[in-house]
PDB file of N, CA and C in Angstrom:
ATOM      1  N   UNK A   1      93.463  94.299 124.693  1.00  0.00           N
ATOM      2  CA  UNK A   1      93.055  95.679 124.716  1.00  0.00           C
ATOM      3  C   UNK A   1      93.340  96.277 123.349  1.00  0.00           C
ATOM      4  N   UNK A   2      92.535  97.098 122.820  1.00  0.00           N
ATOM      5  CA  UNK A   2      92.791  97.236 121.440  1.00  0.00           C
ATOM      6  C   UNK A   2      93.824  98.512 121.374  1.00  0.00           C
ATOM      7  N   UNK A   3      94.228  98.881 120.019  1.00  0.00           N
ATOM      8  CA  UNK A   3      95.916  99.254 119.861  1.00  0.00           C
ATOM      9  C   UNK A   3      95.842 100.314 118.987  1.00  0.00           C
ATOM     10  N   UNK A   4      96.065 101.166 118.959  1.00  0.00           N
ATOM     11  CA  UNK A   4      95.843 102.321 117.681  1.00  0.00           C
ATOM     12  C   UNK A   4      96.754 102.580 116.848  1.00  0.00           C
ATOM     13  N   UNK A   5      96.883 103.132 115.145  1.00  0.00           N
ATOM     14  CA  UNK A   5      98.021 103.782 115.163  1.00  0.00           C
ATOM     15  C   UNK A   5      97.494 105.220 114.024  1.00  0.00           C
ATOM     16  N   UNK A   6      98.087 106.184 114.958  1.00  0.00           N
ATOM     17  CA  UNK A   6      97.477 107.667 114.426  1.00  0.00           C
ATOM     18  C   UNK A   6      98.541 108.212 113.327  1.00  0.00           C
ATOM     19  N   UNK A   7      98.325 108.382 112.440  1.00  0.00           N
ATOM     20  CA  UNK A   7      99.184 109.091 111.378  1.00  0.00           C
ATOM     21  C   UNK A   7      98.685 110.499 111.078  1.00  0.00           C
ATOM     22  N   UNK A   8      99.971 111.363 111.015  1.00  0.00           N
ATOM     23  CA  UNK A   8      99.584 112.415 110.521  1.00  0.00           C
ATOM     24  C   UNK A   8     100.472 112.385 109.232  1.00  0.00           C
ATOM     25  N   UNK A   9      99.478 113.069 108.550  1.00  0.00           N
ATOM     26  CA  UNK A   9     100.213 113.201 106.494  1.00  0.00           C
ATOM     27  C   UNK A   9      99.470 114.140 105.949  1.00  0.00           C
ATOM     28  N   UNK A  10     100.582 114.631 105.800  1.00  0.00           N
ATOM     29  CA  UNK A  10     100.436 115.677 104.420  1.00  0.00           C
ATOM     30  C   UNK A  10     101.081 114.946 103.227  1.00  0.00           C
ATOM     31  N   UNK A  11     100.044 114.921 102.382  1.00  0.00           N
ATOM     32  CA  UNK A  11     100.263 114.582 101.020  1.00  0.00           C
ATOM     33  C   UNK A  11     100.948 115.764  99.967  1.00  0.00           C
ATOM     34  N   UNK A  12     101.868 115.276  99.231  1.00  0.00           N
ATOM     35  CA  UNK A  12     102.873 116.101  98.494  1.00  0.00           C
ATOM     36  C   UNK A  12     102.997 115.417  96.987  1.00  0.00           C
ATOM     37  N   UNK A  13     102.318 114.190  96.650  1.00  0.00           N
ATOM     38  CA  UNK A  13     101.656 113.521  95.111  1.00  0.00           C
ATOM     39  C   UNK A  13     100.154 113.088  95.279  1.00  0.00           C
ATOM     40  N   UNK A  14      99.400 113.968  95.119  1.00  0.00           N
ATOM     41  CA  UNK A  14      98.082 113.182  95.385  1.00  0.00           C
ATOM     42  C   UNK A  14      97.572 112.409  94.296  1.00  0.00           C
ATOM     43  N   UNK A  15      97.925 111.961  93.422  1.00  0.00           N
ATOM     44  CA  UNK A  15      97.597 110.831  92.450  1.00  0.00           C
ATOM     45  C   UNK A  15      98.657 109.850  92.477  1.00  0.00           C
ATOM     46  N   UNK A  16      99.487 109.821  93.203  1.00  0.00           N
ATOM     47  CA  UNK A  16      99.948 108.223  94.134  1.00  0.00           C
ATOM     48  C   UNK A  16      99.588 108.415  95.403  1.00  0.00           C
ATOM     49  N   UNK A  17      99.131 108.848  95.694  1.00  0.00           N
ATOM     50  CA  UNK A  17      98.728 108.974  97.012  1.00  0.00           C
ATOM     51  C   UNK A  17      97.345 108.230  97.244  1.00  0.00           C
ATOM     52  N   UNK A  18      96.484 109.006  95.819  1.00  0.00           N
ATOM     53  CA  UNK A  18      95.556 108.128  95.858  1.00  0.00           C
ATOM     54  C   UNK A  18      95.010 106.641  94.982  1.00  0.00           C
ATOM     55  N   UNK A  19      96.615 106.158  94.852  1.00  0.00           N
ATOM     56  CA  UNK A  19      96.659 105.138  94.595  1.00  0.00           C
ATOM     57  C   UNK A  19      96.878 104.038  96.071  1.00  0.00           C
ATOM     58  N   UNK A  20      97.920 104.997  96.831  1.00  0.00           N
ATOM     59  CA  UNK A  20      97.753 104.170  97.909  1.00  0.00           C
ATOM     60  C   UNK A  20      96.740 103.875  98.120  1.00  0.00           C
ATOM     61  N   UNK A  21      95.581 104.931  98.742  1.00  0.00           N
ATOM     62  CA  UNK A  21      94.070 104.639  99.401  1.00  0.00           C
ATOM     63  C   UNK A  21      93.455 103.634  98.897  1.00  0.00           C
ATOM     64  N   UNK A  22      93.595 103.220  97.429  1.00  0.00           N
ATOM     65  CA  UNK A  22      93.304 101.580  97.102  1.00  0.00           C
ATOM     66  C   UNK A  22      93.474 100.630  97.578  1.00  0.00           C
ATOM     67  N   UNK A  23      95.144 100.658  97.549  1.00  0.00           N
ATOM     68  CA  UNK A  23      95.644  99.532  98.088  1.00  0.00           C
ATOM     69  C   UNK A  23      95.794  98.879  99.596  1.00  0.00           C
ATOM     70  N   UNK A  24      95.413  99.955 100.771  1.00  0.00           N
ATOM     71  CA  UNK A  24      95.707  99.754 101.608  1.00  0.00           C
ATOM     72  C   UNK A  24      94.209  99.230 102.499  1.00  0.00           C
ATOM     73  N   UNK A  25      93.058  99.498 102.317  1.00  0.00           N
ATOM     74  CA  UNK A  25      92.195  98.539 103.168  1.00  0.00           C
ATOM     75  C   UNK A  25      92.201  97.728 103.432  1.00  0.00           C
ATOM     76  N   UNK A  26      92.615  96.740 102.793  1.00  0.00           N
ATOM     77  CA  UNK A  26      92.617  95.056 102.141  1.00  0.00           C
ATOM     78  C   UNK A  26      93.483  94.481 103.433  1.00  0.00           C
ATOM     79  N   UNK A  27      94.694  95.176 103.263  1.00  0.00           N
ATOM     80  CA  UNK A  27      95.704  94.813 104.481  1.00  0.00           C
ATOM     81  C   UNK A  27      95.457  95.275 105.686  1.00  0.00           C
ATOM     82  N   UNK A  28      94.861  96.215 106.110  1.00  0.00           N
ATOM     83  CA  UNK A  28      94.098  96.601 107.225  1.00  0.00           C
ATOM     84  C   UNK A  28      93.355  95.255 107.802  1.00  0.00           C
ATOM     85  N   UNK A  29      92.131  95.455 106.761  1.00  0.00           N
ATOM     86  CA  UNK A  29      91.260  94.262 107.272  1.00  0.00           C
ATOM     87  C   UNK A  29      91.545  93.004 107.537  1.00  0.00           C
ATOM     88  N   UNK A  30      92.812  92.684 106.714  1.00  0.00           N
ATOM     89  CA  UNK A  30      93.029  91.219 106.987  1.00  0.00           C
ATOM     90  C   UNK A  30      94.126  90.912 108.547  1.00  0.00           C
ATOM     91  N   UNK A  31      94.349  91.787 108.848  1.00  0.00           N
ATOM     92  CA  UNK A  31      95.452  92.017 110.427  1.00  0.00           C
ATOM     93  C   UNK A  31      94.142  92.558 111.446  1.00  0.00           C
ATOM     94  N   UNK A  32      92.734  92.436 111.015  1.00  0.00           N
ATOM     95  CA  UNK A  32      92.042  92.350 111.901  1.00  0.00           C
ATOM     96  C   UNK A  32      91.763  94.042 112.279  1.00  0.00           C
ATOM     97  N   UNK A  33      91.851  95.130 111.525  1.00  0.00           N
ATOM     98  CA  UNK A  33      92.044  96.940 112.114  1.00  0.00           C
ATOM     99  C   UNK A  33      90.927  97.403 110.958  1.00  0.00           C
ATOM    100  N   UNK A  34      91.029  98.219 111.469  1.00  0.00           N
ATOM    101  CA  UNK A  34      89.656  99.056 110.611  1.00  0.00           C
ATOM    102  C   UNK A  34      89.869 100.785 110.791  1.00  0.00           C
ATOM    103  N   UNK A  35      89.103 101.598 109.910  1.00  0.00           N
ATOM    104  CA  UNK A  35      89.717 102.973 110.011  1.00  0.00           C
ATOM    105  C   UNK A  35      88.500 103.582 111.184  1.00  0.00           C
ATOM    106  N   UNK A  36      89.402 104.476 112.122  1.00  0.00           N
ATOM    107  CA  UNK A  36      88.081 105.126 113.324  1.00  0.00           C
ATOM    108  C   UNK A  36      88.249 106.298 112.491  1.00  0.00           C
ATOM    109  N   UNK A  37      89.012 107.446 111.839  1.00  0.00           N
ATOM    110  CA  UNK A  37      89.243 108.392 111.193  1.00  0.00           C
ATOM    111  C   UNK A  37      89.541 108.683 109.875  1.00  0.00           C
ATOM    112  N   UNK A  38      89.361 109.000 108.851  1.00  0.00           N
ATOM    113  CA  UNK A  38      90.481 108.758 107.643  1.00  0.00           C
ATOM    114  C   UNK A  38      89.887 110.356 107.237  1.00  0.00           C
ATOM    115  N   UNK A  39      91.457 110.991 107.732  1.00  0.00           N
ATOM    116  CA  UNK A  39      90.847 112.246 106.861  1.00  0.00           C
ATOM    117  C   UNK A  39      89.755 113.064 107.411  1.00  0.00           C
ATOM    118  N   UNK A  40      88.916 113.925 107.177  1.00  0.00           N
ATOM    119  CA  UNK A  40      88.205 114.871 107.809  1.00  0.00           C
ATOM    120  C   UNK A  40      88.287 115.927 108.020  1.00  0.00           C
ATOM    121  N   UNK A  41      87.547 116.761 108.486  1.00  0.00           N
ATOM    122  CA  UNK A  41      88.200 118.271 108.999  1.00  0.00           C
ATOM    123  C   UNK A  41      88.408 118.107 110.340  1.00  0.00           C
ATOM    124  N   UNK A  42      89.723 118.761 110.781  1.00  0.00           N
ATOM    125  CA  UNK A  42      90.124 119.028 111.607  1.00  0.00           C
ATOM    126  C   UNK A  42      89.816 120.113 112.253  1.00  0.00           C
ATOM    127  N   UNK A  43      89.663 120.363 113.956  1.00  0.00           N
ATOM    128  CA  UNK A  43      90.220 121.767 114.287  1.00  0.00           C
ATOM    129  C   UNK A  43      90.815 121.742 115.632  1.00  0.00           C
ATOM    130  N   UNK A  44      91.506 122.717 115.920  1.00  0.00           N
ATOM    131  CA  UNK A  44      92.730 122.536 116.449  1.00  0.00           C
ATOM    132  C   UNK A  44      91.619 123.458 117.809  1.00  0.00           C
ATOM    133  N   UNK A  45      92.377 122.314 119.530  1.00  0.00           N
ATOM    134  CA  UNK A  45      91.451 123.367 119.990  1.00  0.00           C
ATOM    135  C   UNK A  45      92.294 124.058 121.323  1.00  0.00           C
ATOM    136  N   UNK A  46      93.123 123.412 121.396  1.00  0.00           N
ATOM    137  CA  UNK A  46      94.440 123.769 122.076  1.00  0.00           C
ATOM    138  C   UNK A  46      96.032 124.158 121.321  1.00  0.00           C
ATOM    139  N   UNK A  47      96.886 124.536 121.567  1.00  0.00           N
ATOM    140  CA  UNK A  47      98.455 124.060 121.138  1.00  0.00           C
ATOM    141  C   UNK A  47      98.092 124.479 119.373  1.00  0.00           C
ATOM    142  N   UNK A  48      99.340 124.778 118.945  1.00  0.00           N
ATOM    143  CA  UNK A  48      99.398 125.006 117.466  1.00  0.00           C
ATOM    144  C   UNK A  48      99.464 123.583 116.766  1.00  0.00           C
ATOM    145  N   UNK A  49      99.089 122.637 116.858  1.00  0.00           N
ATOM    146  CA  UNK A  49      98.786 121.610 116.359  1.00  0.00           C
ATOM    147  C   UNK A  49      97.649 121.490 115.095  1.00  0.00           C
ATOM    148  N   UNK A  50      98.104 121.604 113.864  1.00  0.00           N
ATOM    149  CA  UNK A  50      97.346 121.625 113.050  1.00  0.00           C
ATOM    150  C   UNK A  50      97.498 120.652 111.699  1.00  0.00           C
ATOM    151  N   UNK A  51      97.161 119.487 111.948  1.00  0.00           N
ATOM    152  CA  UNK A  51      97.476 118.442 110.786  1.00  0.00           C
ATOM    153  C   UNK A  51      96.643 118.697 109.639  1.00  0.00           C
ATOM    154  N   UNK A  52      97.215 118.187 108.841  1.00  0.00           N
ATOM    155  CA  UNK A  52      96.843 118.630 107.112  1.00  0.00           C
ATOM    156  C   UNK A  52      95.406 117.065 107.257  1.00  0.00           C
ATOM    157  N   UNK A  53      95.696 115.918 107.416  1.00  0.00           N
ATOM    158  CA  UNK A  53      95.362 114.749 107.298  1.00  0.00           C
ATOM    159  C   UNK A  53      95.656 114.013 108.764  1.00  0.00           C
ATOM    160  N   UNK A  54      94.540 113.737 109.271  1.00  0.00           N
ATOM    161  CA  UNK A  54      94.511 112.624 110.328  1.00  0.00           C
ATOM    162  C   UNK A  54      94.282 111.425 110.114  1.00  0.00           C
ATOM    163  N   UNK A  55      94.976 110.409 110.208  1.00  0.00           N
ATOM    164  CA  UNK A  55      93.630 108.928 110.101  1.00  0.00           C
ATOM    165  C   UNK A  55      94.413 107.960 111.667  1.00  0.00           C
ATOM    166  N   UNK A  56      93.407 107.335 111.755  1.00  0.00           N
ATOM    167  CA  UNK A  56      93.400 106.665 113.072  1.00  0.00           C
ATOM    168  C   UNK A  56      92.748 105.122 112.739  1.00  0.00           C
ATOM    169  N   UNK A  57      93.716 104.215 112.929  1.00  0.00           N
ATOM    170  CA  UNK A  57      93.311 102.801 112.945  1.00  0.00           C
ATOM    171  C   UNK A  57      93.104 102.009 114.036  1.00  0.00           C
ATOM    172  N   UNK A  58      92.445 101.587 114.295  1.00  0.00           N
ATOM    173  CA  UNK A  58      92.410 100.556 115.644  1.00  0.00           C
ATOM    174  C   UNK A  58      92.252  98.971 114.953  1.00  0.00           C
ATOM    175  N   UNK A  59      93.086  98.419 115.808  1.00  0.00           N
ATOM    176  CA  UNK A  59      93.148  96.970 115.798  1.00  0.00           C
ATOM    177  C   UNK A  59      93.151  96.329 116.946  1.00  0.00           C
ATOM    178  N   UNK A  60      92.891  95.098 117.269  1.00  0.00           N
ATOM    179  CA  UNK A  60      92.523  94.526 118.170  1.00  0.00           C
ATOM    180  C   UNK A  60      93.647  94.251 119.478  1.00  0.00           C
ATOM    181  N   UNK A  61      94.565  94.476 118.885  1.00  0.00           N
ATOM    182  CA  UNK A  61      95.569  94.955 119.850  1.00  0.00           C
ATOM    183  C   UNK A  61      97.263  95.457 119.527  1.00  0.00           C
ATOM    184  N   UNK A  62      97.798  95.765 120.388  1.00  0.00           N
ATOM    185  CA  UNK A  62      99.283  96.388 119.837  1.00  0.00           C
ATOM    186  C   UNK A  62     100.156  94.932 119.230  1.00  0.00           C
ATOM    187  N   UNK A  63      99.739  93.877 119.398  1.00  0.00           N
ATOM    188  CA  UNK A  63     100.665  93.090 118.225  1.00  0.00           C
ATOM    189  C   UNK A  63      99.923  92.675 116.901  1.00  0.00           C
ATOM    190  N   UNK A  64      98.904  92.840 116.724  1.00  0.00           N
ATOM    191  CA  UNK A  64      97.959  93.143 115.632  1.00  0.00           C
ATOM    192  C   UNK A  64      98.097  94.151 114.426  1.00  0.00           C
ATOM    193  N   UNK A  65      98.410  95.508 115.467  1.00  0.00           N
ATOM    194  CA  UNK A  65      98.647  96.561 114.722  1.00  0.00           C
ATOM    195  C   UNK A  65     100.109  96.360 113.701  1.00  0.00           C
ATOM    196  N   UNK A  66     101.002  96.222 114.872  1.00  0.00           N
ATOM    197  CA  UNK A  66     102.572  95.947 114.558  1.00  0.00           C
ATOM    198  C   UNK A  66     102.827  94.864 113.195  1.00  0.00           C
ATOM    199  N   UNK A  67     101.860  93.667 113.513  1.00  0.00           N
ATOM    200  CA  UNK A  67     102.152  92.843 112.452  1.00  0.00           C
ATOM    201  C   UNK A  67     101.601  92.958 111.224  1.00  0.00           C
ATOM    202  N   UNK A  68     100.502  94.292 110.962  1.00  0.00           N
ATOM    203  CA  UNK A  68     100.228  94.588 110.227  1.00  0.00           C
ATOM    204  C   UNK A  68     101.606  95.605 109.567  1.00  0.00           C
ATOM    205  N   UNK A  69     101.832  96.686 110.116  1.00  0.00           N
ATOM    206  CA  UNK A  69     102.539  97.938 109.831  1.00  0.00           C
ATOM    207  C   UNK A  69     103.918  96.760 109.519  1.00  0.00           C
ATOM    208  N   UNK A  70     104.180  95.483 109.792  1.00  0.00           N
ATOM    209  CA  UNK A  70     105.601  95.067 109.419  1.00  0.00           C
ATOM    210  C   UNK A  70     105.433  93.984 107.944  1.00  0.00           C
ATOM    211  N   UNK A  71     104.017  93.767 107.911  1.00  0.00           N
ATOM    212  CA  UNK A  71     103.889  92.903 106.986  1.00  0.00           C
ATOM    213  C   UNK A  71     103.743  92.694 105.587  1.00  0.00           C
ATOM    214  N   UNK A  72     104.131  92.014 104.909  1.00  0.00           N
ATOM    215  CA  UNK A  72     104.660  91.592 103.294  1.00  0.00           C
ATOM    216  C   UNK A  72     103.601  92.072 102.624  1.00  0.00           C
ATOM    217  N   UNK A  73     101.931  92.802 102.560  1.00  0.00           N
ATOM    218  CA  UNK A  73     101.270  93.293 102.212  1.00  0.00           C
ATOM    219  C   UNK A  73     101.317  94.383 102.231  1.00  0.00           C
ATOM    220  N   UNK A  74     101.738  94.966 103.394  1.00  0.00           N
ATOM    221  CA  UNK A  74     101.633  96.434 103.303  1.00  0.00           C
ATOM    222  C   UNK A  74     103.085  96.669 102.803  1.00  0.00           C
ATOM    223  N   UNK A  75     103.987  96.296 102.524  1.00  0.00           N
ATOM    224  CA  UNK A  75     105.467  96.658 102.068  1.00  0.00           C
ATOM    225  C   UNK A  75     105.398  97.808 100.975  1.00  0.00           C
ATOM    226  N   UNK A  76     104.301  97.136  99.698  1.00  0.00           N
ATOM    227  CA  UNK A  76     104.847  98.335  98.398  1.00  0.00           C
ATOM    228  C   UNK A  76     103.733  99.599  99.053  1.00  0.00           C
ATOM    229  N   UNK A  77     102.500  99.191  99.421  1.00  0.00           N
ATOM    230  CA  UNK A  77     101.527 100.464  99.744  1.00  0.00           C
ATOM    231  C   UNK A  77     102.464 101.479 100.767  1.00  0.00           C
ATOM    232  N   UNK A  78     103.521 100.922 101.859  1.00  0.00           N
ATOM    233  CA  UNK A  78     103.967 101.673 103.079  1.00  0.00           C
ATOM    234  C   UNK A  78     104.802 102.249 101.950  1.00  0.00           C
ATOM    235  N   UNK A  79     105.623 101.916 100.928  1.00  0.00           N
ATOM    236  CA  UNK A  79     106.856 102.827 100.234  1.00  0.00           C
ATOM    237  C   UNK A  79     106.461 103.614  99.561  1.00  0.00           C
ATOM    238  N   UNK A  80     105.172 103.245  99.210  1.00  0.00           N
ATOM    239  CA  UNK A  80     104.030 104.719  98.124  1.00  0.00           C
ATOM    240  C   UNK A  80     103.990 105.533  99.082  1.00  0.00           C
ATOM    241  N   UNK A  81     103.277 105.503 100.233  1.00  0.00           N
ATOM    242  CA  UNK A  81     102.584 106.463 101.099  1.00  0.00           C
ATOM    243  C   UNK A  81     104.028 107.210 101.741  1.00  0.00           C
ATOM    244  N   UNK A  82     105.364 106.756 101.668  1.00  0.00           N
ATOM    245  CA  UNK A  82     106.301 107.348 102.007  1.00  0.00           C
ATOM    246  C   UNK A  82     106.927 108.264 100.576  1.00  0.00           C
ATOM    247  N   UNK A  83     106.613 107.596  99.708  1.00  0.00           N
ATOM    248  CA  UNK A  83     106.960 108.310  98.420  1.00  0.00           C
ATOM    249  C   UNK A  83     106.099 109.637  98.513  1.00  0.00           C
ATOM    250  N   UNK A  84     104.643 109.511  98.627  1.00  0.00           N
ATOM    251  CA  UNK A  84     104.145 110.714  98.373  1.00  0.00           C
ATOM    252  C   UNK A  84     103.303 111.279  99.619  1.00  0.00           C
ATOM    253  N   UNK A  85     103.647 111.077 100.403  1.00  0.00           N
ATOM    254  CA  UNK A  85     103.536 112.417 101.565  1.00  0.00           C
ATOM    255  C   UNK A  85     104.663 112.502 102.902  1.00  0.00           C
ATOM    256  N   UNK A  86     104.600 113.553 103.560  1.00  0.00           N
ATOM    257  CA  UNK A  86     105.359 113.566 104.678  1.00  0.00           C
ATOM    258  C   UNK A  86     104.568 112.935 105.897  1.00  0.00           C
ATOM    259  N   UNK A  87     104.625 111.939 106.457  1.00  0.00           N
ATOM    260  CA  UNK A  87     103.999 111.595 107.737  1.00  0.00           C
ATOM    261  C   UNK A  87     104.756 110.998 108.791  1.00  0.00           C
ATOM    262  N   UNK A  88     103.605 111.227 110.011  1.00  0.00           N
ATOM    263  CA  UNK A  88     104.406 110.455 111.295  1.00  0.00           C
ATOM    264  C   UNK A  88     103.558 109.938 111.407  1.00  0.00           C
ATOM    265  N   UNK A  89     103.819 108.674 112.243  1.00  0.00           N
ATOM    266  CA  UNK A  89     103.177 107.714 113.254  1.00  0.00           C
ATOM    267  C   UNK A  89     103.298 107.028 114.205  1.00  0.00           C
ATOM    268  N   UNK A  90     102.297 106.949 115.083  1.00  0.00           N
ATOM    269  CA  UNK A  90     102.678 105.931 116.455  1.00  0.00           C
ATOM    270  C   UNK A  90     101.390 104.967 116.640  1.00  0.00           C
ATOM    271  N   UNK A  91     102.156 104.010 117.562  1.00  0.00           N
ATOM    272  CA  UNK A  91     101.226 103.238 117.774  1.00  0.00           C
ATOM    273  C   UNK A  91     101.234 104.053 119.150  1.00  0.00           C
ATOM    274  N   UNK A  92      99.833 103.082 119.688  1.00  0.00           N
ATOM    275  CA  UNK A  92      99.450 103.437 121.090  1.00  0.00           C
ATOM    276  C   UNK A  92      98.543 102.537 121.722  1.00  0.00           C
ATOM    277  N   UNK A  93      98.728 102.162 122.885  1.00  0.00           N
ATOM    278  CA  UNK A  93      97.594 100.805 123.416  1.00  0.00           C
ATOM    279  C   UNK A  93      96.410 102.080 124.051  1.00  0.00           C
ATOM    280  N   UNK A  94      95.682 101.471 123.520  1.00  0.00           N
ATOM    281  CA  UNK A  94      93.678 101.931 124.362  1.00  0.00           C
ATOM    282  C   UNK A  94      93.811 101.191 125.637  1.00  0.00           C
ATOM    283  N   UNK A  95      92.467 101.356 125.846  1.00  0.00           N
ATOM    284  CA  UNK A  95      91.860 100.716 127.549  1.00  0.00           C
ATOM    285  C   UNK A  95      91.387 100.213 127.169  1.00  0.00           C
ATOM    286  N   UNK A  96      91.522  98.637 128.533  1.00  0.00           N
ATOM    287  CA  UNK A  96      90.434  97.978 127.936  1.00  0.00           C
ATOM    288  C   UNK A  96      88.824  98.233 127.966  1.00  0.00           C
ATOM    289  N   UNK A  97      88.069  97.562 128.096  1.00  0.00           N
ATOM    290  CA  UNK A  97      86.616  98.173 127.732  1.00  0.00           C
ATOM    291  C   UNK A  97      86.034  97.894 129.690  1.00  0.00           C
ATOM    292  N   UNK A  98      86.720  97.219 130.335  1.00  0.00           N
ATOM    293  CA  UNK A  98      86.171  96.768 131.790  1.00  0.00           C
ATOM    294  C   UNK A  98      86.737  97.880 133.285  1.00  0.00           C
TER     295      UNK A  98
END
């Protein structure tokens, strides 16, 4: 069942920041995930919930995702993207499709 993981970030260096956005597809794609969101306008339609930056990854499932977010590729891109913005994230399992 495929596996998500939603980040919210506000960026606080946007020229390492958008150095991350380079570096980080590559490792996406190769753990098998791809972007459903990156960024966009938002609007809020309930609750004071108002993120600066959404992005939403899906991968083919929650140990997919995980071994991506733990792995030796994403190591220096995850310490940039912590260097220059404030974010959270979770994973989350989808349904399956049946």
């Amino acid at each position: 069942m495929p596996a998500y993981i939603i980040a919210e970030v506000e960026v606080t260096d946007a020229a390492g920041f958008e150095e991350y956005r380079k570096l980080v597809p590559p490792t996406i794609e190769k753990y098998g995930g791809r972007y459903v969101v990156r960024g966009g306008v938002t609007k809020t339609l309930e609750g004071g919930w108002a993120p600066k930056r959404l992005v939403v990854l899906e991968f083919p499932n929650a140990e997919q995702a995980q071994r991506w977010y733990d792995c030796e590729e994403y190591r220096a891109p995850k310490a940039l993207r912590i260097k220059t913005t404030r974010s959270r994230l979770i994973l989350v399992e989808g349904v399956s499709g049946s």
